[in-house]
N, C-alpha and C. Protein backbone atom coordinates (compact mmCIF):
# COMPACT_ATOMS: atom_id res chain seq x y z
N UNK A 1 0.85 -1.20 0.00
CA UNK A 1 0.00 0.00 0.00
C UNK A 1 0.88 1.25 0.00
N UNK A 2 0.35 2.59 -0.66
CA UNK A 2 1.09 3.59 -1.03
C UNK A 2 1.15 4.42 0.55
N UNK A 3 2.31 4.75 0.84
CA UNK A 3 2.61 5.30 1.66
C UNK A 3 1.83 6.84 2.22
N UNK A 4 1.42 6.97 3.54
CA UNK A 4 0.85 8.39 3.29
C UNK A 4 0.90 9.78 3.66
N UNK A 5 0.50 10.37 2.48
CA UNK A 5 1.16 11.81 2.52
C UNK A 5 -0.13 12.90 3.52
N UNK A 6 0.35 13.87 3.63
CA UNK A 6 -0.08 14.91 4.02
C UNK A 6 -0.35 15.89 3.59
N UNK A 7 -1.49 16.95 3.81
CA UNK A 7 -2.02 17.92 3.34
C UNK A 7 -2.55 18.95 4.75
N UNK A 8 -1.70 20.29 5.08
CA UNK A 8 -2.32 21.08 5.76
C UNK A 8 -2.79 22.41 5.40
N UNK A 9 -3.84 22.38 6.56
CA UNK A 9 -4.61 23.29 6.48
C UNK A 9 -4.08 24.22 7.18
N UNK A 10 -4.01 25.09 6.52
CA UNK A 10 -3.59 26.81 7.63
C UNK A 10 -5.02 27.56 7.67
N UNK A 11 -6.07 27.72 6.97
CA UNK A 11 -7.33 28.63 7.31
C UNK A 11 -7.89 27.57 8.30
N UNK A 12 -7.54 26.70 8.88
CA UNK A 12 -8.68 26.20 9.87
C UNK A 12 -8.29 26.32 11.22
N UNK A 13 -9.08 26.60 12.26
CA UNK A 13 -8.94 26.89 13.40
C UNK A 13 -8.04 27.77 13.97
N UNK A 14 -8.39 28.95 13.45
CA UNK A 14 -7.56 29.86 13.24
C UNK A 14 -6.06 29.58 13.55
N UNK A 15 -4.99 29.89 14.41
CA UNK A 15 -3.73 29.36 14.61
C UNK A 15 -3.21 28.10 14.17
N UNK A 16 -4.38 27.56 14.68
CA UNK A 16 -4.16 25.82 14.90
C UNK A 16 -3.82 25.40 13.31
N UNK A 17 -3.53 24.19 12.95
CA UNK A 17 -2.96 23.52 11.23
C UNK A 17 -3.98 22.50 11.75
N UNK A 18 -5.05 21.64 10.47
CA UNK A 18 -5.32 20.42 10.68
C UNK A 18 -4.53 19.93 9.65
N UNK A 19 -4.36 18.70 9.98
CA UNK A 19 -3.59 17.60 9.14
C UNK A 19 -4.37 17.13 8.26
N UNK A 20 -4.54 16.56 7.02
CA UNK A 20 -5.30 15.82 6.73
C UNK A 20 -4.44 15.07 5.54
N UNK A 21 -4.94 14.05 5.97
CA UNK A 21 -3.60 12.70 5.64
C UNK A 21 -4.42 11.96 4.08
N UNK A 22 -3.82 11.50 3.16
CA UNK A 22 -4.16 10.81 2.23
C UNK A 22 -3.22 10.19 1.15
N UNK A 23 -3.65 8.95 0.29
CA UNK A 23 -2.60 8.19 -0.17
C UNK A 23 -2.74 8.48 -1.77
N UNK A 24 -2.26 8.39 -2.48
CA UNK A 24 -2.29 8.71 -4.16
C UNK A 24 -2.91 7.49 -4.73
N UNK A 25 -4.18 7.12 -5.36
CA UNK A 25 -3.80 5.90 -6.54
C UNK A 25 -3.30 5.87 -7.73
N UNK A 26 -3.79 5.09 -8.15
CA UNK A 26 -3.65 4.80 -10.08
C UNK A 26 -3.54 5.84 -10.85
N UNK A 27 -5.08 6.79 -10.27
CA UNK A 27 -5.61 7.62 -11.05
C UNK A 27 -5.03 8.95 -10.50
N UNK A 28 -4.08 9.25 -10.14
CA UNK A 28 -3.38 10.32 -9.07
C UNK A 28 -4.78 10.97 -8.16
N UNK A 29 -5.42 10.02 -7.91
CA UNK A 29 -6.37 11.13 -7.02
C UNK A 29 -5.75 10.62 -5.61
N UNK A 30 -6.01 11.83 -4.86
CA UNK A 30 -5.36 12.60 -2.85
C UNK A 30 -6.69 11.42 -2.65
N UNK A 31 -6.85 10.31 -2.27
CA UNK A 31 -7.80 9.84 -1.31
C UNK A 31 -7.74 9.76 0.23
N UNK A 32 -8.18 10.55 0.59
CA UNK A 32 -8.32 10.97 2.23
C UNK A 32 -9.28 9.61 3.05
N UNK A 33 -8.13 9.98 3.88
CA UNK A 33 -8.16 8.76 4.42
C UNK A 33 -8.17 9.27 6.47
N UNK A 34 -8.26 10.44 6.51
CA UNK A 34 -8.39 11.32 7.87
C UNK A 34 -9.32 11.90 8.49
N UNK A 35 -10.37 11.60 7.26
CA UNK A 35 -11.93 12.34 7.82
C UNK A 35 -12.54 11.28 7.76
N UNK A 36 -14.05 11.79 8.78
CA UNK A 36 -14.82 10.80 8.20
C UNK A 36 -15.57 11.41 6.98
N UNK A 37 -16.36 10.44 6.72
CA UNK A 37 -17.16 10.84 5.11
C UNK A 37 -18.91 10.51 5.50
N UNK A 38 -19.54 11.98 4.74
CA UNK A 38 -21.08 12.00 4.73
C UNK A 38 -21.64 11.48 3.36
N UNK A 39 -22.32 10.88 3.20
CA UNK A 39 -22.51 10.45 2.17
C UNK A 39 -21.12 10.32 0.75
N UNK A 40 -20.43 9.21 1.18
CA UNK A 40 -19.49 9.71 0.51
C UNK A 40 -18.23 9.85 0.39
N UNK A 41 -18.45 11.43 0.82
CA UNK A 41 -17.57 12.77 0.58
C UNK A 41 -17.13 12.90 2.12
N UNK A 42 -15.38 12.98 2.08
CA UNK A 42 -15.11 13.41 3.23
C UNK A 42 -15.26 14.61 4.05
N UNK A 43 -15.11 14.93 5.32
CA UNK A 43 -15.82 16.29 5.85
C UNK A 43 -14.66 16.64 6.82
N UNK A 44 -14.85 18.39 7.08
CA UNK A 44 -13.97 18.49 8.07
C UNK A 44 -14.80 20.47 8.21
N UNK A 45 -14.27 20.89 9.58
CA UNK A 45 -14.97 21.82 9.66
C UNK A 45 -13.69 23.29 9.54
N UNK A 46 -14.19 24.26 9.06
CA UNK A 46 -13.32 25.05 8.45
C UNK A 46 -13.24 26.41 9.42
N UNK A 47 -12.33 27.57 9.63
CA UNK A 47 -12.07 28.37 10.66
C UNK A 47 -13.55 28.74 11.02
N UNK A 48 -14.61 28.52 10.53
CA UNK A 48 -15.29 29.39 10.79
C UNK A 48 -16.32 28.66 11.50
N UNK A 49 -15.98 27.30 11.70
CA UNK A 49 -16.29 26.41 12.43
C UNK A 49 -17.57 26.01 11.32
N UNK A 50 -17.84 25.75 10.13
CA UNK A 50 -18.57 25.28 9.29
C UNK A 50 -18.44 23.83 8.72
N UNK A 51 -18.98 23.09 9.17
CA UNK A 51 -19.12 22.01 8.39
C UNK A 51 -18.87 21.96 6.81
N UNK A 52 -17.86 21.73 5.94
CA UNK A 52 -17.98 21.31 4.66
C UNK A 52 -17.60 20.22 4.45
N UNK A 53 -17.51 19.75 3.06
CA UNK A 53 -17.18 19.04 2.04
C UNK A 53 -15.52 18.92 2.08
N UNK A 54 -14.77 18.01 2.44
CA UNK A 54 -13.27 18.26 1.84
C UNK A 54 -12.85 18.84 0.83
N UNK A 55 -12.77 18.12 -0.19
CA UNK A 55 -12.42 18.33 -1.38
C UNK A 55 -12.87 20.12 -1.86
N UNK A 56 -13.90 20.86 -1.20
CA UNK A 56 -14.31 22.07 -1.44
C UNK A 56 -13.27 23.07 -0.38
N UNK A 57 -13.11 22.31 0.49
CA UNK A 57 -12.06 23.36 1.89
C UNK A 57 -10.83 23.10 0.49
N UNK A 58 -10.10 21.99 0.40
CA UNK A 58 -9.06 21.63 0.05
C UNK A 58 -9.11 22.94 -1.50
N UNK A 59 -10.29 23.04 -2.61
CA UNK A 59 -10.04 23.63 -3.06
C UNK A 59 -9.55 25.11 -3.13
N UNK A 60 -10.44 25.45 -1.94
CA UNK A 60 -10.73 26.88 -1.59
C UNK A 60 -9.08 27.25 -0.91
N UNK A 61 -8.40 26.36 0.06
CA UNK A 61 -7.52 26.54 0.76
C UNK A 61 -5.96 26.91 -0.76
N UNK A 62 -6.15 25.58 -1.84
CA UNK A 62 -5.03 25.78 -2.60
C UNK A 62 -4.99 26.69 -3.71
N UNK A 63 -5.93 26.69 -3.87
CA UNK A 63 -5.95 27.78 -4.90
C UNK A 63 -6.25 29.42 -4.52
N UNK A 64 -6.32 29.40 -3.11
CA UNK A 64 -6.44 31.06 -2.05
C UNK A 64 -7.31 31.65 -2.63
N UNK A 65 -8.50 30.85 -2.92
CA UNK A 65 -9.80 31.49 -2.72
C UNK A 65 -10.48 32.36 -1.65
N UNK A 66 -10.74 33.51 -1.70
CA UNK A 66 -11.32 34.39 -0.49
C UNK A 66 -12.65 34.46 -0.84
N UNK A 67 -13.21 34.22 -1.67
CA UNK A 67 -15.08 34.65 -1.02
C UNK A 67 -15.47 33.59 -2.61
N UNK A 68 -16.25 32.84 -2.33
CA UNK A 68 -16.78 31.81 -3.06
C UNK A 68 -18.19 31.74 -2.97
N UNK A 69 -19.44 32.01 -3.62
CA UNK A 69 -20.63 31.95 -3.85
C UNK A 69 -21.07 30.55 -3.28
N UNK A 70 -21.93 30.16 -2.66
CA UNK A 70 -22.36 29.22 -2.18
C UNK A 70 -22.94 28.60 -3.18
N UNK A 71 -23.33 29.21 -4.20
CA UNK A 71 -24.10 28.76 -5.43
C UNK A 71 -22.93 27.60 -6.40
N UNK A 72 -21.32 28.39 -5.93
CA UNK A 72 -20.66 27.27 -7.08
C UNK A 72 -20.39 25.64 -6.22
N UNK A 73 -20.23 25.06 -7.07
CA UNK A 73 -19.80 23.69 -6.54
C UNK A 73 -18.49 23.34 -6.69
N UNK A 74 -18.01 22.60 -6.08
CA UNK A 74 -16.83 22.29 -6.40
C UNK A 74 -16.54 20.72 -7.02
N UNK A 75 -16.61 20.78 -8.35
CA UNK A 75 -17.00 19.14 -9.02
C UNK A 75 -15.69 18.61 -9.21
N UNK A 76 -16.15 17.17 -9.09
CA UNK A 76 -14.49 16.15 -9.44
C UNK A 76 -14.53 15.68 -10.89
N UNK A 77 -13.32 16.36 -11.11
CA UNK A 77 -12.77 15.69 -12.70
C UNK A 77 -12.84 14.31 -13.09
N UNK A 78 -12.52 13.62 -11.91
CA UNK A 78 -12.15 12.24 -11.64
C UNK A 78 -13.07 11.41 -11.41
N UNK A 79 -14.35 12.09 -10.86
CA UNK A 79 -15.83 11.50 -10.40
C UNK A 79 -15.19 10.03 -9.07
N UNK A 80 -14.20 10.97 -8.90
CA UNK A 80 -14.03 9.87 -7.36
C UNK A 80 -14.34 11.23 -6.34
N UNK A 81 -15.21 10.63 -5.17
CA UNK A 81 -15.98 11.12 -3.94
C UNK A 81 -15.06 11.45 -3.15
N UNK A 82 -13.43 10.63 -2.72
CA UNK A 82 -12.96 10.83 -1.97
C UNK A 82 -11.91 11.55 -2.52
N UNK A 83 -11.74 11.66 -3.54
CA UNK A 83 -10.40 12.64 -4.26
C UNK A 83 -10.32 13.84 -4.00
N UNK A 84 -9.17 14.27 -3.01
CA UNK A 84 -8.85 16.10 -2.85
C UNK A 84 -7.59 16.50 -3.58
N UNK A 85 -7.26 15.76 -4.58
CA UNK A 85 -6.26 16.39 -5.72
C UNK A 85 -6.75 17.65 -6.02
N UNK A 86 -6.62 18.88 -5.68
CA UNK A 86 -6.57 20.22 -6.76
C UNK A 86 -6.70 20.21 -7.74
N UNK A 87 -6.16 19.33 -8.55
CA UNK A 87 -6.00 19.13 -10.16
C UNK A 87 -6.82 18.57 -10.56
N UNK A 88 -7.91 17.75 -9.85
CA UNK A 88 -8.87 17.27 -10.21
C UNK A 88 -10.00 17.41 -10.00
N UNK A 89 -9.89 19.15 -9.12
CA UNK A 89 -11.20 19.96 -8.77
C UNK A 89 -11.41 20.93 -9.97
N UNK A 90 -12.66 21.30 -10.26
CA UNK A 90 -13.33 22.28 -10.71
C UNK A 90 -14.30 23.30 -10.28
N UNK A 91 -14.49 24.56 -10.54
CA UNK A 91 -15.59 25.09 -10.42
C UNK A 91 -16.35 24.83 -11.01
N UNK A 92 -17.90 24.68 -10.60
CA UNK A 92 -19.10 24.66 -11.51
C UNK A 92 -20.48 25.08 -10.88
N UNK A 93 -21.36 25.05 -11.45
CA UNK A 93 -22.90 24.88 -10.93
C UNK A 93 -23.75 23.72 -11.19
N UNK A 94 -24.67 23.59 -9.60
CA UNK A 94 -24.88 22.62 -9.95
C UNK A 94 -25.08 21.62 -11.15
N UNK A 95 -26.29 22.51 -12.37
CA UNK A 95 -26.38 21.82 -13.79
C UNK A 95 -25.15 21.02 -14.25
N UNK A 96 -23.67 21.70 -14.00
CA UNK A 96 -22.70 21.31 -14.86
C UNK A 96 -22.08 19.86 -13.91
N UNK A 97 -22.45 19.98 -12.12
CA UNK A 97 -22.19 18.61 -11.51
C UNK A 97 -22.90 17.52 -12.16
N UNK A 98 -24.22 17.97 -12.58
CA UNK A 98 -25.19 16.71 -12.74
C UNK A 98 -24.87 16.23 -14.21
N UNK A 99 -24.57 17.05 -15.31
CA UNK A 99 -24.19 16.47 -16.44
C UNK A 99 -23.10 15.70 -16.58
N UNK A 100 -22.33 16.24 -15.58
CA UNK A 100 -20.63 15.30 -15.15
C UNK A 100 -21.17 13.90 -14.79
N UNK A 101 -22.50 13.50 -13.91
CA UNK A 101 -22.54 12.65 -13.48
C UNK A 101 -23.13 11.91 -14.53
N UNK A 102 -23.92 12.47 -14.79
CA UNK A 102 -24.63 11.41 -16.04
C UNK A 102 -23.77 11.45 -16.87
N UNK A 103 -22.69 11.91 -17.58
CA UNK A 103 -21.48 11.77 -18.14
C UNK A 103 -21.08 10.43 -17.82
N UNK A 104 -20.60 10.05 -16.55
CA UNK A 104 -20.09 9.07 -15.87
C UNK A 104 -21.11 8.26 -15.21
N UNK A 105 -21.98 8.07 -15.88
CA UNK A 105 -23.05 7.15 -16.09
C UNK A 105 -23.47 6.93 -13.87
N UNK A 106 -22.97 8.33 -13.02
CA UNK A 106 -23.40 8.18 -11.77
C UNK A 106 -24.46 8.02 -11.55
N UNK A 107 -25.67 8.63 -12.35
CA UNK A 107 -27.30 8.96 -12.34
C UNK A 107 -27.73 7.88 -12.90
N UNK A 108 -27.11 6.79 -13.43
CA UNK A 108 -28.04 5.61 -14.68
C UNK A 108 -28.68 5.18 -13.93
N UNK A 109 -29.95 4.38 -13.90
CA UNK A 109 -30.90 3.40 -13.23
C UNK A 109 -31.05 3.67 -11.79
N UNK A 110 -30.40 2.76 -11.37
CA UNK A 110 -30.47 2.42 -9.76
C UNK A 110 -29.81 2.91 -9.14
N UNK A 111 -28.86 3.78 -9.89
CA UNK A 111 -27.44 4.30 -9.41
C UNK A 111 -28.13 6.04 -8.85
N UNK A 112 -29.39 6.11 -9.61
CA UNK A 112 -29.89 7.97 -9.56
C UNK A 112 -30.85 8.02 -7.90
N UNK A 113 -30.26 8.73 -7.54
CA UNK A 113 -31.24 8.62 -5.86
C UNK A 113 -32.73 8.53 -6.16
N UNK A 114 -33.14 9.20 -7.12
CA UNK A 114 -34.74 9.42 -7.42
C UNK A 114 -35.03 8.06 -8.29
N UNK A 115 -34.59 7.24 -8.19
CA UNK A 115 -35.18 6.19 -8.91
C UNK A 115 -35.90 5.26 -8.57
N UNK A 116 -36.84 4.92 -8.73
CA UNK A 116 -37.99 4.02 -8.02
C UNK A 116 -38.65 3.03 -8.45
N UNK A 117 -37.48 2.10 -9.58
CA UNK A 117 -37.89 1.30 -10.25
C UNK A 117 -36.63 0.51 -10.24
N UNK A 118 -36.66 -1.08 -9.71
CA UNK A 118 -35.33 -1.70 -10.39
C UNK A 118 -35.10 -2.10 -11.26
N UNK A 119 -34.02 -2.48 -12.26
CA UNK A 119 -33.89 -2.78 -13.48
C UNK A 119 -34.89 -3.50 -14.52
N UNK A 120 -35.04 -4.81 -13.21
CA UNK A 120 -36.39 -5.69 -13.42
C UNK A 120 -37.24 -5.32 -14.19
N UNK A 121 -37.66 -4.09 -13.13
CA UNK A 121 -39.37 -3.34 -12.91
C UNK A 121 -39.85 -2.68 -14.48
N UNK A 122 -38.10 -1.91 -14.88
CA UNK A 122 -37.91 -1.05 -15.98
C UNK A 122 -37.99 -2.25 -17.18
N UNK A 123 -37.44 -3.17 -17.39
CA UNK A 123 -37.10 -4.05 -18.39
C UNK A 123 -38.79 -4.51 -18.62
N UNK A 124 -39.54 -4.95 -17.72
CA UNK A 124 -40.63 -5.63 -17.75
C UNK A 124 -41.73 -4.22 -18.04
N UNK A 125 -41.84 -3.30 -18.18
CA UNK A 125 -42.61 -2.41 -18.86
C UNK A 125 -41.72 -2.01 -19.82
N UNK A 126 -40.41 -2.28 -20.33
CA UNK A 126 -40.00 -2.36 -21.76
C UNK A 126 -40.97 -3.15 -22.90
N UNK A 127 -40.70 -4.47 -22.24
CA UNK A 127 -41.00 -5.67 -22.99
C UNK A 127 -42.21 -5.75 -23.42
N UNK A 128 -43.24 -5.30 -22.07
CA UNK A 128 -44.55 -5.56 -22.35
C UNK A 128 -45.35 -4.92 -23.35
N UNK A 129 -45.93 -5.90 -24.00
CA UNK A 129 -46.63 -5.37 -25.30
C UNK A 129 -48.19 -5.76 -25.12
N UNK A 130 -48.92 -6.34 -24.12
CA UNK A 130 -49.66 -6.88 -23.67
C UNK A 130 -50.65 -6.08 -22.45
N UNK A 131 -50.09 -5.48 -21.82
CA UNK A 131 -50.81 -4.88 -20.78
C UNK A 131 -51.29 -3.30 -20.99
N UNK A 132 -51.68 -2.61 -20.48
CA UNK A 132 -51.88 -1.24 -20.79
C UNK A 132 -50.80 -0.31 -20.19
N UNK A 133 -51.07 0.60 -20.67
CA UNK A 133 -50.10 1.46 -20.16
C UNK A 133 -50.50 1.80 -18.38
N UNK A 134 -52.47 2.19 -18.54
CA UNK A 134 -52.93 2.16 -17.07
C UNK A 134 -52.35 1.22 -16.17
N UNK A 135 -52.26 -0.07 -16.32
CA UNK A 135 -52.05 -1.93 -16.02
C UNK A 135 -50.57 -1.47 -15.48
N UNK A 136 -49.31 -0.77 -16.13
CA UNK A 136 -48.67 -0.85 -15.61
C UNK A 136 -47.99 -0.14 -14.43
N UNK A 137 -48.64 0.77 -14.54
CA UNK A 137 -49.07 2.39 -13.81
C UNK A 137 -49.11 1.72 -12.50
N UNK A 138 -49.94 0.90 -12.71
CA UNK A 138 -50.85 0.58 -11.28
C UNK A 138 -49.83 -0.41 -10.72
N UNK A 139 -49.29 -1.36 -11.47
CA UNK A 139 -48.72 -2.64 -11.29
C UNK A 139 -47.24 -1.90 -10.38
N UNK A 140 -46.68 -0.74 -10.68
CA UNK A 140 -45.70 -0.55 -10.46
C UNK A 140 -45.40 1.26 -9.64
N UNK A 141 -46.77 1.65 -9.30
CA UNK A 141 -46.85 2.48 -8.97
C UNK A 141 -46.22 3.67 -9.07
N UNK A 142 -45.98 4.02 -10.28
CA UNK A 142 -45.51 5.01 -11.33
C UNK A 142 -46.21 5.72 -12.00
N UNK A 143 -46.26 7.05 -12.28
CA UNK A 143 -46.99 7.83 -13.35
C UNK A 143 -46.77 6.99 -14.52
N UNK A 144 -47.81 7.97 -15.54
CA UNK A 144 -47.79 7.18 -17.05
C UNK A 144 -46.81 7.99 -17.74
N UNK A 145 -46.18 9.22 -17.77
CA UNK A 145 -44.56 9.67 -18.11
C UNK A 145 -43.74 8.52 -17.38
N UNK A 146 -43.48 7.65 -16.42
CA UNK A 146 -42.58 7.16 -16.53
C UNK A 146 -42.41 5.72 -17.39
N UNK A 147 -44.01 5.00 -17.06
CA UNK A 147 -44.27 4.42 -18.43
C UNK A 147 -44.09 4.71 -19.65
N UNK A 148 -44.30 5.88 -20.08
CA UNK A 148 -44.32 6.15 -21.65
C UNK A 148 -43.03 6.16 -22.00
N UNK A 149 -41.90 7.00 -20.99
CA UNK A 149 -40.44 7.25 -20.72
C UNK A 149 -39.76 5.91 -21.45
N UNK A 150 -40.14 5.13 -20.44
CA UNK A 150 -39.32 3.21 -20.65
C UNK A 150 -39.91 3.24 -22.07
N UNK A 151 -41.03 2.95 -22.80
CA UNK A 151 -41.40 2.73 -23.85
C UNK A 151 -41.08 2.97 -25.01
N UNK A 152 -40.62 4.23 -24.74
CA UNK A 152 -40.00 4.92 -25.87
C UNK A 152 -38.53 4.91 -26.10
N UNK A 153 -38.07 5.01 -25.46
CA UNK A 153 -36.55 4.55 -25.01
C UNK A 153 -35.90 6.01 -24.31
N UNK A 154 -36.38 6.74 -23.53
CA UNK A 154 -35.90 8.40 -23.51
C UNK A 154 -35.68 8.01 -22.23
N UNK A 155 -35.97 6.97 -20.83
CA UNK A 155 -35.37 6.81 -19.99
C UNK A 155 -34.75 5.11 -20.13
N UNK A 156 -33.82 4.69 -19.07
CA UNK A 156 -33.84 3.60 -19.11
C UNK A 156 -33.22 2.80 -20.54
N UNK A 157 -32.65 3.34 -21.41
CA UNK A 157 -32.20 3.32 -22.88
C UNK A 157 -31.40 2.12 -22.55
N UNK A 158 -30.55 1.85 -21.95
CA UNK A 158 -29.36 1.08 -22.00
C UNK A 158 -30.50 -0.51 -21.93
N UNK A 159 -30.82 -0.52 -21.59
CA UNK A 159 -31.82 -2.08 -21.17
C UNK A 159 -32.19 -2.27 -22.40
């Protein structure tokens, strides 16, 4: 296992340095390995005693960001959760996180938090040529946009 490096923080706690420790992979992403992680994404709280996102302190800290819109995000190049490489942060808004993800196929099927159908569920109102569109509505407790969606191929395409 890759030996591990370090990353400090000077804006946190005011005087004080936190450490925050992480190992390099394959893909050169910083995987932190010193916080814990919320969904995810590792966390750590910043001078101002705020709960964030790592990878968003880590950006803000290396690149000496002073006032950052709450509105931007801070998206991974790499679409790894635990990666605080700099080099593999971006600015964006949300729209441009979510196209990254469906880019990287994060949002497909079962993988999208809002999804309420398993592959199964989706494949079997593909197939069906037999039941109604109402029939399946009911069968699977879904609007008829998400029926019509599968049918047509505009959600659920890959199946």
């Amino acid at each position: 296992m890759a030996k591990d490096k370090e990353y400090f923080f000077k804006v946190l706690r005011g005087r004080r340095t936190k450490t925050v420790t992480y190992w390099v992979d394959n893909n050169d992403c910083w995987i932190c390995n010193s916080h814990r992680t919320c969904g995810g994404y590792p966390r750590i709280k910043t001078a101002e005693g705020k709960n964030t996102r790592m990878h968003r302190a880590v950006f803000i800290d290396y690149f000496h960001i002073t006032n950052i819109s709450s509105k931007i995000v801070v998206r991974h190049e790499c679409n790894n959760k635990l990666c605080i490489n700099p080099n593999h942060l971006l600015p964006g808004f949300s729209k441009h996180n979510t196209e990254d993800m469906v880019r990287a196929g994060s949002l497909k099927g079962i993988k999208n938090p809002t999804c309420v159908l398993t592959e199964n569920q989706a494949l079997e109102i593909k197939n069906n040529t037999t039941d109604s569109s109402k029939d399946l509505q009911e069968r699977h407790n879904v609007t008829r946009y998400v029926v019509y969606g599968i049918q047509k191929g505009r959600t659920w395409a890959w199946l």
